[in-house]
Protein backbone atom coordinates (compact mmCIF):
# COMPACT_ATOMS: atom_id res chain seq x y z
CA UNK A 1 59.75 81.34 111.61
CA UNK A 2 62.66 82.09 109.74
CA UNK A 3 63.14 79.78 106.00
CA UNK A 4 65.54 77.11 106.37
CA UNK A 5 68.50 77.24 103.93
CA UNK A 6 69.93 75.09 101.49
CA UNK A 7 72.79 74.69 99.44
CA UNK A 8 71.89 72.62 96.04
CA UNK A 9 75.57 71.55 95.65
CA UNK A 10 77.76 68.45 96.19
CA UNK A 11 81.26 70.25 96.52
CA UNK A 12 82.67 70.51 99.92
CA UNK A 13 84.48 73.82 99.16
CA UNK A 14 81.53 75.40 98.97
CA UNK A 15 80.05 73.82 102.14
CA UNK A 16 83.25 75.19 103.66
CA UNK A 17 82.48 78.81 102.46
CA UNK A 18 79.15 79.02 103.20
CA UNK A 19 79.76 78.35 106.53
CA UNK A 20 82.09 81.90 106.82
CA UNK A 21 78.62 83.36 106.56
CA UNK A 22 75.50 81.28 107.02
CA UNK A 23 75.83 79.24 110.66
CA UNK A 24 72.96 76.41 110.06
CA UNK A 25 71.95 74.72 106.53
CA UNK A 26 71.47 71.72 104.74
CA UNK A 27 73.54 70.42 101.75
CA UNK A 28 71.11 68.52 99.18
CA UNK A 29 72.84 67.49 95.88
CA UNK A 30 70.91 69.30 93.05
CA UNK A 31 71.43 66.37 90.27
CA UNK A 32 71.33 68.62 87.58
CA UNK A 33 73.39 67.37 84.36
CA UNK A 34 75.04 70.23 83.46
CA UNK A 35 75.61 69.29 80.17
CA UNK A 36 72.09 69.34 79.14
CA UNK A 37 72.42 73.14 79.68
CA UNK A 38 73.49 75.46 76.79
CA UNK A 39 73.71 79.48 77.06
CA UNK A 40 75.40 82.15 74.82
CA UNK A 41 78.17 82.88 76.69
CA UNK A 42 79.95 81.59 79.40
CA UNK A 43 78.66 83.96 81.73
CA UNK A 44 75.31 83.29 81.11
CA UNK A 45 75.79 80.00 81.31
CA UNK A 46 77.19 79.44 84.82
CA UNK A 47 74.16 81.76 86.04
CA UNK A 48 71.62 79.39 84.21
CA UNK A 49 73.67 76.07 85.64
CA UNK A 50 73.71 77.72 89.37
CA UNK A 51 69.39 78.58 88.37
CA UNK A 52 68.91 75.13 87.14
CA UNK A 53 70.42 73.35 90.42
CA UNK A 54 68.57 75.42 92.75
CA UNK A 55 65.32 75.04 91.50
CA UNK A 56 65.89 71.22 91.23
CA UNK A 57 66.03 71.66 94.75
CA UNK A 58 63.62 74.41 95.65
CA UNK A 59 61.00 72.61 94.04
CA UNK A 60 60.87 70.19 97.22
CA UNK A 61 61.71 72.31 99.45
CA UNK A 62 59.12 75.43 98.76
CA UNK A 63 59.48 77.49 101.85
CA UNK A 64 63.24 77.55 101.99
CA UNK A 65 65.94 79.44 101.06
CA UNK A 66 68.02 77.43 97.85
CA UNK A 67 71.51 78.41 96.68
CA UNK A 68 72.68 77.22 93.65
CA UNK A 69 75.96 77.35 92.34
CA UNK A 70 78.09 76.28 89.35
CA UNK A 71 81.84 77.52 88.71
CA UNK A 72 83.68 77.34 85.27
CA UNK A 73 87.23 78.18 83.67
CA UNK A 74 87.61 80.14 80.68
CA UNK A 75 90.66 80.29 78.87
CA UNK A 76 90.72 82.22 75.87
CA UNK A 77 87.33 81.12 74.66
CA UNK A 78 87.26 77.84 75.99
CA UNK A 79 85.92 76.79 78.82
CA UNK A 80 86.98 74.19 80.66
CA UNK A 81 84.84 71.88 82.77
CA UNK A 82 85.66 68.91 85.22
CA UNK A 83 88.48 66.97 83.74
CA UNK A 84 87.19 63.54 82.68
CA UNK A 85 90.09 61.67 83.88
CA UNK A 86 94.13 62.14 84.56
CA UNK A 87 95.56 62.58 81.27
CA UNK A 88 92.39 65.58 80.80
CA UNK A 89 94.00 66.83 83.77
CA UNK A 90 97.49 67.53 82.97
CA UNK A 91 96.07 68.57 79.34
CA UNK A 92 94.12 71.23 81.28
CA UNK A 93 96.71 72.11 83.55
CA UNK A 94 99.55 72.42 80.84
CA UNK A 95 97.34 74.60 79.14
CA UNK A 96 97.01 77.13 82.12
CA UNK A 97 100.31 77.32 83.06
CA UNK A 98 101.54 80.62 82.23
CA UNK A 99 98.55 82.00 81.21
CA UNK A 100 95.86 84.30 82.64
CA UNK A 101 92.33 82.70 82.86
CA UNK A 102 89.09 83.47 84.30
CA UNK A 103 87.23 81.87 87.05
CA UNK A 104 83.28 82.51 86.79
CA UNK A 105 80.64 81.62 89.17
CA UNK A 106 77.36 82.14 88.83
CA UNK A 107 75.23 82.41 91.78
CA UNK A 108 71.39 81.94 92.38
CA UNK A 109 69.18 82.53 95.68
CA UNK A 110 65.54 81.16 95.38
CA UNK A 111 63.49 83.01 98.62
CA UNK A 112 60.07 81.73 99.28
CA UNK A 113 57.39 82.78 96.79
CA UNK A 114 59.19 81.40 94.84
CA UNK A 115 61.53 85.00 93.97
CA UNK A 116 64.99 84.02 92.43
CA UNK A 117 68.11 86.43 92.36
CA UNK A 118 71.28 85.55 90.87
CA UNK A 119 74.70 86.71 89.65
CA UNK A 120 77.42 86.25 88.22
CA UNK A 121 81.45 86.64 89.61
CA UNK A 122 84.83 86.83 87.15
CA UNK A 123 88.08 86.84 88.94
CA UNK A 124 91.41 86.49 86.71
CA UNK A 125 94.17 84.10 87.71
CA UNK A 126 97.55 84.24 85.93
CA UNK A 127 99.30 81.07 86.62
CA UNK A 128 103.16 80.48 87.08
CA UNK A 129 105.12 78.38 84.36
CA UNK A 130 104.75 74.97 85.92
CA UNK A 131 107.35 71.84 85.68
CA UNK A 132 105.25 69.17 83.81
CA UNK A 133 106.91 67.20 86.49
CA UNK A 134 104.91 69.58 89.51
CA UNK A 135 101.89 69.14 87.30
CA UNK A 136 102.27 65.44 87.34
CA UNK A 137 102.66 65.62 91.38
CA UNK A 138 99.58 67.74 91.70
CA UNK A 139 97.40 65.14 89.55
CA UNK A 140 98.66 61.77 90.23
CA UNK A 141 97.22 63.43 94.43
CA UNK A 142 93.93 62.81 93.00
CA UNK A 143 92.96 66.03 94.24
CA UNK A 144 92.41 68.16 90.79
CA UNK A 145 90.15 65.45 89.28
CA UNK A 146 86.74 67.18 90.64
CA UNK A 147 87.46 71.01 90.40
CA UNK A 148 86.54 73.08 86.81
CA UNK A 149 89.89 73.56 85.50
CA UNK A 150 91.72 70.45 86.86
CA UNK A 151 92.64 72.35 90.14
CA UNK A 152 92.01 73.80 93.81
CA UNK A 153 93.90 77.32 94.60
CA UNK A 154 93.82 76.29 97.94
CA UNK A 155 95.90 73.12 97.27
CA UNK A 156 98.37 74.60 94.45
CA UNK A 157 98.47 78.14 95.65
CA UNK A 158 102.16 78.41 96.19
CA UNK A 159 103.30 77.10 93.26
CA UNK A 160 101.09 77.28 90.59
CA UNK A 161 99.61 80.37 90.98
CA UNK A 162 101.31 83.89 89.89
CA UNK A 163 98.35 86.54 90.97
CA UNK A 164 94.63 87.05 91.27
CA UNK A 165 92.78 89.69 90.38
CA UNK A 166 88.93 89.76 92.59
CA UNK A 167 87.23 87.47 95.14
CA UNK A 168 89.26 84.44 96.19
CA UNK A 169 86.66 82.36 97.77
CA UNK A 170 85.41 82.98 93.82
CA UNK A 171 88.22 80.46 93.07
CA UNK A 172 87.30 78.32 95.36
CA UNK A 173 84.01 78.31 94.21
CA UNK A 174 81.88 80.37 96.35
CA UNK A 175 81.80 84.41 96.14
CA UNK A 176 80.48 84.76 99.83
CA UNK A 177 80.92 88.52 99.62
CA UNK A 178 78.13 88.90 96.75
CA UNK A 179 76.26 85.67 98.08
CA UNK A 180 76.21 87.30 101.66
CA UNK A 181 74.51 91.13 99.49
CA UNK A 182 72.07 88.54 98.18
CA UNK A 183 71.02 86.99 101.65
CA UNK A 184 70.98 90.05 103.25
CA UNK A 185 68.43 91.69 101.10
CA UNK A 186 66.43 88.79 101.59
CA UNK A 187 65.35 88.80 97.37
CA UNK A 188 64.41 92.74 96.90
């Protein structure tokens, strides 16, 4: 019998991607405080989040397959999280317009035995200069006030953003691509 899988993560964008490549699975929230988690870098410490919110889960749920996930911005050197409320928001946004930043997600797959494999993606977005009157419109939607960075590609993509460089569905906050490498080798 094949493991069930999981995905330890409340966002529905990455519900939305796993379903390009997994047909059936479960979405459990992993309930990790994020936080409470401290790394070196910021690389290391999306891999570490995405470790710490699958094995929240996959310590119920021992014979399935657990994906965690956790997706950051870094601009410059700082990295900016979930905005904390509307005027965090427009700070974040203001301070991305124009500017190149970097999306980073790290990924990790806990197979039965427990044997864990993760990674990490980094793809580059260089935004448009933005009216502080079209960042006002994009925040006062609501929509940017539970996304790392203040913002969805999918819902500013025509005006906001200038290029990418790497995985899209990175942005969104899923690399399926690598994810997909991962499942396939079922943890060798």
């Amino acid at each position: 019998m094949k493991p069930k899988i999981i995905l330890a993560s409340a966002s529905p964008r990455r519900k939305e991607l796993l379903k390009k490549i997994v047909a059936r699975f479960r979405v459990i929230n992993s309930g990790v405080d994020e936080a409470r988690i401290s790394a070196a870098s910021p690389a290391i410490f999306a891999r570490k989040a995405a470790i710490c919110k699958a094995k929240a889960v996959a310590a119920k749920y021992k014979r399935s397959i657990v994906i965690g996930a956790d997706t950051i911005i870094l601009l410059g050197r700082k990295i900016l999280g979930k905005p904390k409320s509307r005027k965090d928001a427009i700070a974040m946004l203001k301070s991305l317009a124009g500017k190149t930043h970097k999306v980073i997600t790290g990924i990790a797959v806990i197979f039965p035995g427990p044997k864990i494999v993760s990674s990490v993606a980094v793809t580059r977005v260089k935004m448009n200069k933005v009216s502080d009157q079209e960042i006002l419109d994009y925040v006062n939607s609501g929509r940017p006030l539970d996304k790392a960075g203040a913002y969805g590609i999918q819902e500013i993509e025509e005006i906001f953003i200038d290029k990418i460089e790497g995985d899209y569905d990175n942005v969104v906050g899923l690399p399926v691509r690598q994810l997909q490498k991962i499942l396939s080798r079922g943890g060798k």
